[in-house]
Protein backbone atom coordinates (compact mmCIF):
# COMPACT_ATOMS: atom_id res chain seq x y z
CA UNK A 1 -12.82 26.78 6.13
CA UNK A 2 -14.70 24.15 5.36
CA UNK A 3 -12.77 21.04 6.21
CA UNK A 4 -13.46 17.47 8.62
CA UNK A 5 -11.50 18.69 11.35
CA UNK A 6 -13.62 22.06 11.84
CA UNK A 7 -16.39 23.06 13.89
CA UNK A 8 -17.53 26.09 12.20
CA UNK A 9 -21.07 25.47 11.04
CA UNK A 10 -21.06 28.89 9.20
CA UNK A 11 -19.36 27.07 6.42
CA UNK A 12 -21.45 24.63 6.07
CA UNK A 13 -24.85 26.88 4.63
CA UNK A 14 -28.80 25.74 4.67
CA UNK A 15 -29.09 22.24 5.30
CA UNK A 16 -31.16 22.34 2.25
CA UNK A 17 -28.12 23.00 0.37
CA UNK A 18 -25.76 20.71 2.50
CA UNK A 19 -27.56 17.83 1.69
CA UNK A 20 -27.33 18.32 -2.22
CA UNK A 21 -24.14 18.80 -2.07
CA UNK A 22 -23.28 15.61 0.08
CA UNK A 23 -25.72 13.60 -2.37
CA UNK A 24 -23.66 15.11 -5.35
CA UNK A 25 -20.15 14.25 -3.60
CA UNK A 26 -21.39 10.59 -2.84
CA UNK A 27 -22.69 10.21 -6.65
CA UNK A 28 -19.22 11.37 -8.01
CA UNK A 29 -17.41 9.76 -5.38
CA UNK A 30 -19.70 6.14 -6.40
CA UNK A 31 -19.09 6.76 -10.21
CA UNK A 32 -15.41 6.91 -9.64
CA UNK A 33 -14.94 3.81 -8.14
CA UNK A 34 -17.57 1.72 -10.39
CA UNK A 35 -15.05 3.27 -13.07
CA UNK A 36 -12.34 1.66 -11.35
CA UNK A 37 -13.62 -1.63 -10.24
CA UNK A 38 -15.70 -2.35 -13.81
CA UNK A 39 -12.19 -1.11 -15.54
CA UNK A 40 -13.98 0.85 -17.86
CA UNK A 41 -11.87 3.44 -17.35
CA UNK A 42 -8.15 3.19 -16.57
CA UNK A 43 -7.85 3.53 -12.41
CA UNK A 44 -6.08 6.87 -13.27
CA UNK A 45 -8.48 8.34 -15.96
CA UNK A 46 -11.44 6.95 -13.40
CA UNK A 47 -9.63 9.06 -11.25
CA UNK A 48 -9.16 12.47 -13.00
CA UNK A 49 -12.59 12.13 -14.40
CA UNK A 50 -14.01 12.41 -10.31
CA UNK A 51 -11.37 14.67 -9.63
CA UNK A 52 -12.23 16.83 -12.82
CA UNK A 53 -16.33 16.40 -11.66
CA UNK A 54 -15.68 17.45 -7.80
CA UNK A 55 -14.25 20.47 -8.52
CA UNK A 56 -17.03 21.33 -10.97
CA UNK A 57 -19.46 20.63 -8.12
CA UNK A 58 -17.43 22.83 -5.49
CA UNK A 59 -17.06 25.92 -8.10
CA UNK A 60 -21.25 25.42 -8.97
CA UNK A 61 -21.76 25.66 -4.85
CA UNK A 62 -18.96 28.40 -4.34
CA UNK A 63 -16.86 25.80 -2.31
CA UNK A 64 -12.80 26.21 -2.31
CA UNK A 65 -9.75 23.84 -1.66
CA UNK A 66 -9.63 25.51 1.83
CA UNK A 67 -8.56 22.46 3.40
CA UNK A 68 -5.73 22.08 0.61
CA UNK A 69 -4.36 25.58 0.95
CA UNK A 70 -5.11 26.16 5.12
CA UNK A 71 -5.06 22.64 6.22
CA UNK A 72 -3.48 22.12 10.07
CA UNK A 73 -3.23 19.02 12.26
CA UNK A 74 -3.17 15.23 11.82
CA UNK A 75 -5.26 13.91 9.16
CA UNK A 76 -5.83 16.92 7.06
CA UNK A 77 -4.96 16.11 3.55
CA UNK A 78 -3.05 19.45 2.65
CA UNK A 79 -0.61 19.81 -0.38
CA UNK A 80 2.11 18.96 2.31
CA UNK A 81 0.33 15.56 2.19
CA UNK A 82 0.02 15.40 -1.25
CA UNK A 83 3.83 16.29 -1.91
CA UNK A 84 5.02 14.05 1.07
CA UNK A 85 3.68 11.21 -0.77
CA UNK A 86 4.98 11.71 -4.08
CA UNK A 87 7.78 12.64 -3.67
CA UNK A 88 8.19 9.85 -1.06
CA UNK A 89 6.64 7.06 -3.88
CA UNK A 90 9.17 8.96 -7.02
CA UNK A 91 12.66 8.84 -4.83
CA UNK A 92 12.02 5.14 -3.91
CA UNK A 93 10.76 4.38 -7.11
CA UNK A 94 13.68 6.03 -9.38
CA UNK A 95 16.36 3.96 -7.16
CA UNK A 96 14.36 0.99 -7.58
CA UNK A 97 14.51 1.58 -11.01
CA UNK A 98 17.99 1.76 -10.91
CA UNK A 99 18.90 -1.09 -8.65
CA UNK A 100 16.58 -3.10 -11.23
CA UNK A 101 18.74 -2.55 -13.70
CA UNK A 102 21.94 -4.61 -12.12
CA UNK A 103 19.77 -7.74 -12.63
CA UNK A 104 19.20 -7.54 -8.33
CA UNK A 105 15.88 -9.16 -8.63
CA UNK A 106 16.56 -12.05 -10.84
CA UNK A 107 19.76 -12.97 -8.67
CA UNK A 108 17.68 -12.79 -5.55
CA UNK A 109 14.89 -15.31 -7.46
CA UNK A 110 18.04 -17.82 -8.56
CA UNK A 111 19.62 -17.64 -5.20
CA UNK A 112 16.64 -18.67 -3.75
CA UNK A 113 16.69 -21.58 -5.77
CA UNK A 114 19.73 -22.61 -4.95
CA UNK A 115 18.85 -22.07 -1.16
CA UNK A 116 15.95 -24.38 -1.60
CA UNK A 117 18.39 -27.24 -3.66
CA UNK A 118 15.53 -27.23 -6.07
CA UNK A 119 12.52 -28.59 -3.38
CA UNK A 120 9.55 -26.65 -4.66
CA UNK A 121 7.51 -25.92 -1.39
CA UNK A 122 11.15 -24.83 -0.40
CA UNK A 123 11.50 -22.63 -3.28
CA UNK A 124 8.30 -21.12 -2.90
CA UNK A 125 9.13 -20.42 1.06
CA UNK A 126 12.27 -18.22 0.18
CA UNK A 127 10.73 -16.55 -2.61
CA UNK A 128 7.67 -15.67 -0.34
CA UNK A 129 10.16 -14.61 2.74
CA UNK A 130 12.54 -12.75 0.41
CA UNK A 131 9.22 -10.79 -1.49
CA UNK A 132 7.88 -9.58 1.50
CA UNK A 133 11.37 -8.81 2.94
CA UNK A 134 12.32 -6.74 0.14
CA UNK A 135 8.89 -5.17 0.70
CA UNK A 136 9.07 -3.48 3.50
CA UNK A 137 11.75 -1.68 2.35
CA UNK A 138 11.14 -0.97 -1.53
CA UNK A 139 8.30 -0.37 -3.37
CA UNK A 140 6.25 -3.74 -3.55
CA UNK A 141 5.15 -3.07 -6.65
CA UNK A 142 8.27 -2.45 -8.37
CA UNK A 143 9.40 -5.93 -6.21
CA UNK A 144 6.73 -8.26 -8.09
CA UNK A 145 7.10 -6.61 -10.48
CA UNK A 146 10.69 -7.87 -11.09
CA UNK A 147 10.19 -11.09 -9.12
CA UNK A 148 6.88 -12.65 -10.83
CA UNK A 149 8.64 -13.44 -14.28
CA UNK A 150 11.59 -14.57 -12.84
CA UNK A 151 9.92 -16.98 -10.60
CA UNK A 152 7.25 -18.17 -14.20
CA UNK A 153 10.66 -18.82 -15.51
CA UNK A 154 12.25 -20.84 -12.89
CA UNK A 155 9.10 -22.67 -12.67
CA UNK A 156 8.92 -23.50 -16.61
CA UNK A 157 12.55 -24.76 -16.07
CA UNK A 158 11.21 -26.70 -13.13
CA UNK A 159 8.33 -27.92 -14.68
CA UNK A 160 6.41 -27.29 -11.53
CA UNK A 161 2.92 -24.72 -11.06
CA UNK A 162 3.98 -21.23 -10.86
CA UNK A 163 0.57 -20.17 -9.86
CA UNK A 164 0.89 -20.47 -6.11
CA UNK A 165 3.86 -19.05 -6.15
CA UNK A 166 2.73 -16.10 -8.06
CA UNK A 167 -0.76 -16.11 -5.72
CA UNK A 168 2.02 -16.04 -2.56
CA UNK A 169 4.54 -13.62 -3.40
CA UNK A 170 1.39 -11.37 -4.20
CA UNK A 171 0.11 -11.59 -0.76
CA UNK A 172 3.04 -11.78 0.91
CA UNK A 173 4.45 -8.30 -0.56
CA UNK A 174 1.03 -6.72 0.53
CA UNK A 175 1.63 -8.42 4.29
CA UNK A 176 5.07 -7.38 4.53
CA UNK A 177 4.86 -4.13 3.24
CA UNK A 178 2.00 -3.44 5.83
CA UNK A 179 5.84 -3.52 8.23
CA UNK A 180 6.97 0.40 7.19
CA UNK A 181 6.16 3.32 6.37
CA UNK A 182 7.51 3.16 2.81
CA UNK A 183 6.24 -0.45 2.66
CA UNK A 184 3.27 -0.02 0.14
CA UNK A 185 1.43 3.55 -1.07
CA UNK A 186 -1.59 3.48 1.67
CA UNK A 187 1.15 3.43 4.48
CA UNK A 188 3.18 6.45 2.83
CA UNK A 189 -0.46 8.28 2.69
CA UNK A 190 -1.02 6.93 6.81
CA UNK A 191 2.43 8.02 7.76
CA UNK A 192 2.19 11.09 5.69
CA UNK A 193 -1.33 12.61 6.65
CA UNK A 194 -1.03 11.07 10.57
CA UNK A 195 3.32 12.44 10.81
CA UNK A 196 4.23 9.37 11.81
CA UNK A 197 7.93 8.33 11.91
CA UNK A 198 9.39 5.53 10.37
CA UNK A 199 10.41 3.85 13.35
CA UNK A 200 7.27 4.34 14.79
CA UNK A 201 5.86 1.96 12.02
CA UNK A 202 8.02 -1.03 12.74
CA UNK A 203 7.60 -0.74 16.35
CA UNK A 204 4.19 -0.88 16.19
CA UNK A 205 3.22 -2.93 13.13
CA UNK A 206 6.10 -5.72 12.83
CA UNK A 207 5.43 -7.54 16.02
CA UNK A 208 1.89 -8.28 14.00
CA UNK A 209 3.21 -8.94 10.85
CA UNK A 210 5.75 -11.59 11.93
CA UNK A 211 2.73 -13.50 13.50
CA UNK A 212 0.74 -12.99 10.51
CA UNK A 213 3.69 -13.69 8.32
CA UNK A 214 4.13 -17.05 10.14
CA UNK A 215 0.01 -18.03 10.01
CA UNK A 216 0.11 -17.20 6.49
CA UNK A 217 2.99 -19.79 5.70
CA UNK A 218 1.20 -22.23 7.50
CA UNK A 219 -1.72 -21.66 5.84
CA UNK A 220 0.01 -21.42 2.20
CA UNK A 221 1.55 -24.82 3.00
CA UNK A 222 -1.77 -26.42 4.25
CA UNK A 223 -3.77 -25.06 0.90
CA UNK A 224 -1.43 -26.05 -2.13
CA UNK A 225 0.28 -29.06 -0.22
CA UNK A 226 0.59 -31.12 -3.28
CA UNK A 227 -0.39 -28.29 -5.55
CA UNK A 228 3.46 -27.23 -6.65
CA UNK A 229 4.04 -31.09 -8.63
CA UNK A 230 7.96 -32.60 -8.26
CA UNK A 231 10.61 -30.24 -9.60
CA UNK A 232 12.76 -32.00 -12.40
CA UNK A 233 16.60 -32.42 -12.10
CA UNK A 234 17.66 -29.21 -13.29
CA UNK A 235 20.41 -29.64 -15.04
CA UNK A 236 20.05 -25.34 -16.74
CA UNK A 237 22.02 -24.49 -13.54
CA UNK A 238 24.71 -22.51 -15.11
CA UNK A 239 22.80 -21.51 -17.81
CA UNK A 240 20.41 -19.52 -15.13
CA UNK A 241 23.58 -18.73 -13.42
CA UNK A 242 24.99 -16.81 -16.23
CA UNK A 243 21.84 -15.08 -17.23
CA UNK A 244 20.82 -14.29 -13.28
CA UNK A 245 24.00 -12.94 -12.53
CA UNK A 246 24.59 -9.61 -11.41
CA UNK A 247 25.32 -7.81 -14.71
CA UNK A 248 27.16 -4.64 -13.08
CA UNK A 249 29.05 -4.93 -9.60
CA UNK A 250 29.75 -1.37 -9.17
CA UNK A 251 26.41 -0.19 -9.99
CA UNK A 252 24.83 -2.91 -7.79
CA UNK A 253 27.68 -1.81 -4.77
CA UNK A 254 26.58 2.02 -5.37
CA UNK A 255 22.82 1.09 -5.31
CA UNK A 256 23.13 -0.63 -1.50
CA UNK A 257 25.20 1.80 -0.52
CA UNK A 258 23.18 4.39 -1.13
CA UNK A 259 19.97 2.35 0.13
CA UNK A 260 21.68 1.98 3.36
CA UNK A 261 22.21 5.51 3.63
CA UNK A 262 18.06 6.32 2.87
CA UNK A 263 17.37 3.99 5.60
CA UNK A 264 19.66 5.29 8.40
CA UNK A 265 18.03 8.66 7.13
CA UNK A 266 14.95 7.09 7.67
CA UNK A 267 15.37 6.00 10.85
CA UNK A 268 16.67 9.38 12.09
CA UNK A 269 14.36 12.15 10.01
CA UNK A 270 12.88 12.72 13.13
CA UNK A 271 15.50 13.61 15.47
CA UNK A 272 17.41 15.92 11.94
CA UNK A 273 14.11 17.74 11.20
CA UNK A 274 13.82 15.72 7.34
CA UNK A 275 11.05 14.41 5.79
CA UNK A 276 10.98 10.79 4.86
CA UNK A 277 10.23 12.27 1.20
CA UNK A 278 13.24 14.58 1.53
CA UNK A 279 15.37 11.34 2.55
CA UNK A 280 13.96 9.36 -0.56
CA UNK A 281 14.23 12.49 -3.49
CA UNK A 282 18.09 12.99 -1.56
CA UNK A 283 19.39 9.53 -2.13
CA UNK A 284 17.67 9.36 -5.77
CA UNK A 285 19.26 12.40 -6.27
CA UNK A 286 22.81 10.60 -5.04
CA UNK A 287 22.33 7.76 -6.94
CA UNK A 288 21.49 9.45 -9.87
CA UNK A 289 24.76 11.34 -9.69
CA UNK A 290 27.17 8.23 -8.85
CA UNK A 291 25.37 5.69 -11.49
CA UNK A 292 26.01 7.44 -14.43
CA UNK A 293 22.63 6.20 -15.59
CA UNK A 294 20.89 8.60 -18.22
CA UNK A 295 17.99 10.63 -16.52
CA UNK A 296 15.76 10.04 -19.40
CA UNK A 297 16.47 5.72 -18.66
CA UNK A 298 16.57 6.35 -14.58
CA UNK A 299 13.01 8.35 -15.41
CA UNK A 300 11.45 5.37 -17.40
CA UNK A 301 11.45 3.66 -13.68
CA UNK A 302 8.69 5.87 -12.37
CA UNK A 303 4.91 5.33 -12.83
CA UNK A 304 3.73 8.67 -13.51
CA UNK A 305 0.38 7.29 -13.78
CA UNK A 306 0.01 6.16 -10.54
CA UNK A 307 1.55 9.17 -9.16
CA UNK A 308 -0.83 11.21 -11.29
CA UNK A 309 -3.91 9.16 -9.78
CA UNK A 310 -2.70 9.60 -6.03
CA UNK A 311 -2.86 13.56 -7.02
CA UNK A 312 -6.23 13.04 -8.73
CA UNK A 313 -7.62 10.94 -6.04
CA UNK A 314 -6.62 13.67 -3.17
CA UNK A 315 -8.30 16.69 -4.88
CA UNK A 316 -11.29 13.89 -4.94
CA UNK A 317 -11.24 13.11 -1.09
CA UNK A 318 -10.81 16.54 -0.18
CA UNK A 319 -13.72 18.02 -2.65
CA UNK A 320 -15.54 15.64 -0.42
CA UNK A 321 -14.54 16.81 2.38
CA UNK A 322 -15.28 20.41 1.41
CA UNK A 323 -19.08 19.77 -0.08
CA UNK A 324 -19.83 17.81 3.76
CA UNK A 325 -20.12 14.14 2.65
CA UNK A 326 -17.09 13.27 4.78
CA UNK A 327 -17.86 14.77 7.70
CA UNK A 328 -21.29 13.00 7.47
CA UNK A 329 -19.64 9.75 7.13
CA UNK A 330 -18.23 10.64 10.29
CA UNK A 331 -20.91 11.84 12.24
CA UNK A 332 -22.83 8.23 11.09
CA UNK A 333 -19.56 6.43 12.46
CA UNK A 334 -19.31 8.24 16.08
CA UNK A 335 -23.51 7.60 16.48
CA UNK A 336 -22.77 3.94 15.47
CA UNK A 337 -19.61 3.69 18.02
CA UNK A 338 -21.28 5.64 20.84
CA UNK A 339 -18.35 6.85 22.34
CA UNK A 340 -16.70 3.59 22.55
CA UNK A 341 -12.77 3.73 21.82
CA UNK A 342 -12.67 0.26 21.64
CA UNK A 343 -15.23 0.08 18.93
CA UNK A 344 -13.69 2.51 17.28
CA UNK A 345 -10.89 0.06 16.76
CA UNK A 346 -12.80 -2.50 15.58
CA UNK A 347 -14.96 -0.93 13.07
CA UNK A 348 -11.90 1.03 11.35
CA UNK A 349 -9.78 -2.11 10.85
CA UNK A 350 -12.84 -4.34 9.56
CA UNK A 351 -14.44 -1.79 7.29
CA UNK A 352 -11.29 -0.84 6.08
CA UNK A 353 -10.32 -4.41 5.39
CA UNK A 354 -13.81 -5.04 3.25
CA UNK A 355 -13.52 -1.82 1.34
CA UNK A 356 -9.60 -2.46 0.76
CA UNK A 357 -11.42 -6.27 -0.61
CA UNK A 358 -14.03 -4.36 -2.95
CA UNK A 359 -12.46 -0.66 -4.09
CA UNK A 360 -8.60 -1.19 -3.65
CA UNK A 361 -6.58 -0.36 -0.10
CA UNK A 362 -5.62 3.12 -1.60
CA UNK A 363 -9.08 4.57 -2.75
CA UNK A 364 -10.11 3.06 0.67
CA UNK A 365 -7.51 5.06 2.47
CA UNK A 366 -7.74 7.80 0.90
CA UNK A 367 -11.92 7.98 2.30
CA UNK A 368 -10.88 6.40 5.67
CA UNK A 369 -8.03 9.12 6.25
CA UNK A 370 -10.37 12.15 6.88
CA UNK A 371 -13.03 9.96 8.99
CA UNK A 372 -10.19 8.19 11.40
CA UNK A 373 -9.04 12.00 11.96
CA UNK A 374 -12.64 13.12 13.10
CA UNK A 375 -13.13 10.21 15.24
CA UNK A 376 -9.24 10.54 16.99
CA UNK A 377 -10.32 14.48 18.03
CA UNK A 378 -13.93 13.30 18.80
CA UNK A 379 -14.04 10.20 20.90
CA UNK A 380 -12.96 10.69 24.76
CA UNK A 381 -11.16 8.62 27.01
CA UNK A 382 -8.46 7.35 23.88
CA UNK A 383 -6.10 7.14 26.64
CA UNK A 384 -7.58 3.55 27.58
CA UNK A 385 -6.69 2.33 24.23
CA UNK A 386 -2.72 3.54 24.08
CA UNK A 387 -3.30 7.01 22.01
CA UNK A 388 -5.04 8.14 18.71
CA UNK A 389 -2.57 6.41 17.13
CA UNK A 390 -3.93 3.13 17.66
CA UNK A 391 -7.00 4.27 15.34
CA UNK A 392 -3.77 4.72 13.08
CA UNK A 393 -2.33 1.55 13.17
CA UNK A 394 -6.01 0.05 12.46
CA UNK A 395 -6.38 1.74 9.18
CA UNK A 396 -2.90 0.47 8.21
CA UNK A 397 -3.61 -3.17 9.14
CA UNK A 398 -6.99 -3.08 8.09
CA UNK A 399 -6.04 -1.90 4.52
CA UNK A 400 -2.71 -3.99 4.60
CA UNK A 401 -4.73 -7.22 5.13
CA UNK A 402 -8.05 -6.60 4.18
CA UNK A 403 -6.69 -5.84 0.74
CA UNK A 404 -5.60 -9.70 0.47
CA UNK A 405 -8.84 -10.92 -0.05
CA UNK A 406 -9.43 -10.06 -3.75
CA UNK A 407 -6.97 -9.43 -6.90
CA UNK A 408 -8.12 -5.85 -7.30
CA UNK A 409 -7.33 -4.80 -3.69
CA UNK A 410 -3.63 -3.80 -3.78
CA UNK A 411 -1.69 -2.88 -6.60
CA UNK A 412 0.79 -5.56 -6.30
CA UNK A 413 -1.48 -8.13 -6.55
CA UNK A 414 -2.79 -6.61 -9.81
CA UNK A 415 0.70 -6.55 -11.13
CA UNK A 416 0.91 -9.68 -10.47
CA UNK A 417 -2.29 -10.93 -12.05
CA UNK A 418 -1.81 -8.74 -15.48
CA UNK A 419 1.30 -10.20 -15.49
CA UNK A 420 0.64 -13.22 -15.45
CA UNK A 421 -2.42 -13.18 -17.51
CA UNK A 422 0.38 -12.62 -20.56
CA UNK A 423 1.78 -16.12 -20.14
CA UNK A 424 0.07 -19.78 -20.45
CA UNK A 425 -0.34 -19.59 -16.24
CA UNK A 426 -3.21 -16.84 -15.58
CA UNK A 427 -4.10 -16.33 -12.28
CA UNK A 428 -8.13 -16.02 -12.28
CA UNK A 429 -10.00 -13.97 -9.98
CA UNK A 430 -11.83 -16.76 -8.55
CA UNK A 431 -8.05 -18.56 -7.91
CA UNK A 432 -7.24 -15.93 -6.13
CA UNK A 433 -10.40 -15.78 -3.93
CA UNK A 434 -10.21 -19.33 -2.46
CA UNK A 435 -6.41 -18.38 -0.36
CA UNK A 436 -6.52 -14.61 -0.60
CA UNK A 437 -9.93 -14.47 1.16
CA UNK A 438 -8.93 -16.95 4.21
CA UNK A 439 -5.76 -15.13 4.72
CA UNK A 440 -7.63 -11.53 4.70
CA UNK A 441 -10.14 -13.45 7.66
CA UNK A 442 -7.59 -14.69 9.44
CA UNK A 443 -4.81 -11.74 9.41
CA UNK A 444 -7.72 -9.10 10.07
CA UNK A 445 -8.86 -11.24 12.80
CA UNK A 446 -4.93 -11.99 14.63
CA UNK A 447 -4.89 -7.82 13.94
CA UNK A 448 -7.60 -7.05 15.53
CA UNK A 449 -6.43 -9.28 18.66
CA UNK A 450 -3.12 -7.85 18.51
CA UNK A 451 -4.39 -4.29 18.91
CA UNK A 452 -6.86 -5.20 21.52
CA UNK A 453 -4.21 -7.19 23.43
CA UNK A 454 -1.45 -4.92 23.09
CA UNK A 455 -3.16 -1.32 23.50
CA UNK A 456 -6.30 -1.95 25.41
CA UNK A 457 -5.55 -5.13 27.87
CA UNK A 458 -2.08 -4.08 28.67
């Protein structure tokens, strides 16, 4: 089997050989992503056209999906990874859907308001709390995507900027979602591929995110002090109140009752034996039954396309795993580190963070998944820095804040951006730059300290 995790240079055939077939991996691997990034391609077609390409390349050099079909261990992307995370991303995303549709989000947005007595720096402080909040515990896509026109519209009421708010509650869903497990799509890969527990997430990554939470308020209210303009006397109250309002009780009552009942199962899949996608696909499956909303409507909620490029982008990673360019990758990471655990640490959460910047956090993952594995069962002495699992929690914070820096590194923020980009308040690229790159330097950096302090020093 021809997979990162093996030793077995049989597999591997003339070096000759090897070394076209890592150059031909690479060159796929390249194309993809200038696909992606250029948006020549839709992210998902990009995606099937380099998964459709690797597997031309492994047939043509007699490779197989060994590590697919045989995979074992931590870190092996198998089809138990693949399914894990799917299923995982379509339970939370169908009672998402469903929650949506009691008007949840919009209330939330309005109550804020109302918290804030109509003080815009206010306002945008509980919309930025509440959106990365909500999170950590939904799908933070689905969250802006339901929060960023309510807060454009409770801004044109206002008559104050939306666009720092929308800049904010972009990067604040990608910080607060870095909290859990089921927080944003890289950490269900993480959790998924590493079989780590959901409790295991927020012990290790909230301490971090409160403090970067906090930094990045500071720094929000430091950058667009004066930015937001005065809020007018809103005198639409009611108006708001009536369209805001939670349009159905009982289906809103069912939805957090049954969202209660996913997390408690997520706290305790490990000690029952269940899967964290079992927990999700079981409480769809509930709320499905005690909604009464149509399957073909509860369906609409789920983006099959970005389900269909997690799939494509897999069979990508592990075709380049299988033709050797991974495990070269890896061998030019451990000669770089030299042994050093603590390096190790380092280098994962800063090149993580700068690839999340340029390709996306989930592309840069998906790459980082196989060469974190190598380098937990190669490096020695990982007892002075708390465990493998603290090269884990790098690659989560690494992609969770290093994705912050650009518009194109975490799905939320793109939401948030083509959204916005169909109203008269476009966020630019270059908008986004001038906050979203501080706040990836400085939340990288307060990570990196964090994991030093707390697994190395102590």
């Amino acid at each position: 089997m021809c997979s990162i995790a093996s030793s077995d240079n049989s597999c591997k055939g003339a070096p000759s050989t090897v070394n076209v077939q890592v150059i031909i991996a690479l060159s796929i691997i390249v194309l993809t992503f200038v696909l992606i990034i250029t948006g020549y391609l839709h992210s998902t077609v990009a995606a099937l056209v380099g998964a459709a390409l690797i597997i031309i390349a492994m047939k043509i050099f007699g490779r197989g999906f060994d590590t697919l079909y045989e995979g074992e261990g931590q870190g092996v992307i198998t089809f138990g990874t693949i399914i894990e995370t799917i299923g995982l991303l379509m339970g939370m995303m169908i009672m998402v859907g469903i929650l949506s549709k009691t008007g949840f989000f919009q209330w939330t947005a309005l109550k804020s308001y109302e918290v804030a007595k109509g003080d815009p720096w206010k306002l945008m402080l509980m919309l930025i709390i509440m959106t990365a909040f909500l999170s950590a515990f939904l799908d933070n896509v689905t969250t802006v995507l339901l929060m960023v026109p309510a807060t454009i519209e409770l801004a044109r009421v206002l008559k104050i900027n939306p666009i720092p708010m929308l800049i904010s509650e972009a990067l604040a869903s990608s910080i607060g979602g870095t909290a859990t497990v089921i927080g944003d799509p890289p950490n269900i890969m993480i959790g998924s591929a590493f079989q780590l527990s959901f409790m295991s997430f927020i012990i290790n990554m909230a301490p971090i995110i409160i403090i970067n939470m906090i930094v990045f308020i500071l720094m929000i209210k430091i950058f667009y002090k004066g930015k937001l303009g005065e809020a007018e006397k809103l005198e639409e109250i009611e108006t708001l109140r009536e369209k805001y309002a939670i349009k159905d009780m009982k289906l809103f009552q069912r939805s957090i009752f049954i969202f209660c009942i996913v997390i408690i199962m997520f706290i305790i899949h490990d000690f029952v034996g269940i899967t964290l996608a079992e927990s999700a696909l079981i409480g769809a499956v509930l709320l499905l039954l005690l909604s009464g909303v149509d399957i073909h409507e509860a369906l609409e909620s789920v983006e099959w396309t970005t389900l269909l490029f997690f799939a494509a982008l897999f069979v990508l990673i592990v075709g380049a795993i299988e033709l050797g360019l991974i495990q070269v990758i890896a061998d030019g990471t451990l000669s770089v580190i030299g042994g050093n655990p603590v390096l190790a640490i380092v280098l994962i959460i800063w090149v993580t963070a700068f690839t999340s910047s340029i390709i996306g956090a989930i592309p840069s993952t998906a790459i980082m998944i196989p060469i974190v594995s190598t380098l937990s069962l190669s490096l020695d002495n990982l007892e002075s820095i708390g465990g493998a699992t603290t090269l884990y929690w790098a690659l989560c914070l690494g992609q969770g804040m290093g994705g912050n820096a650009t518009p194109i590194g975490h799905a939320a923020s793109i939401v948030v951006v083509g959204v916005s980009e169909r109203t008269e308040f476009a966020v630019t690229f270059k908008e986004f730059m001038k906050i979203g790159l501080p706040v990836m330097i400085i939340t990288t950096f307060l990570s990196t300290m964090y994991l030093l302090i707390r697994y190395v020093a102590f």
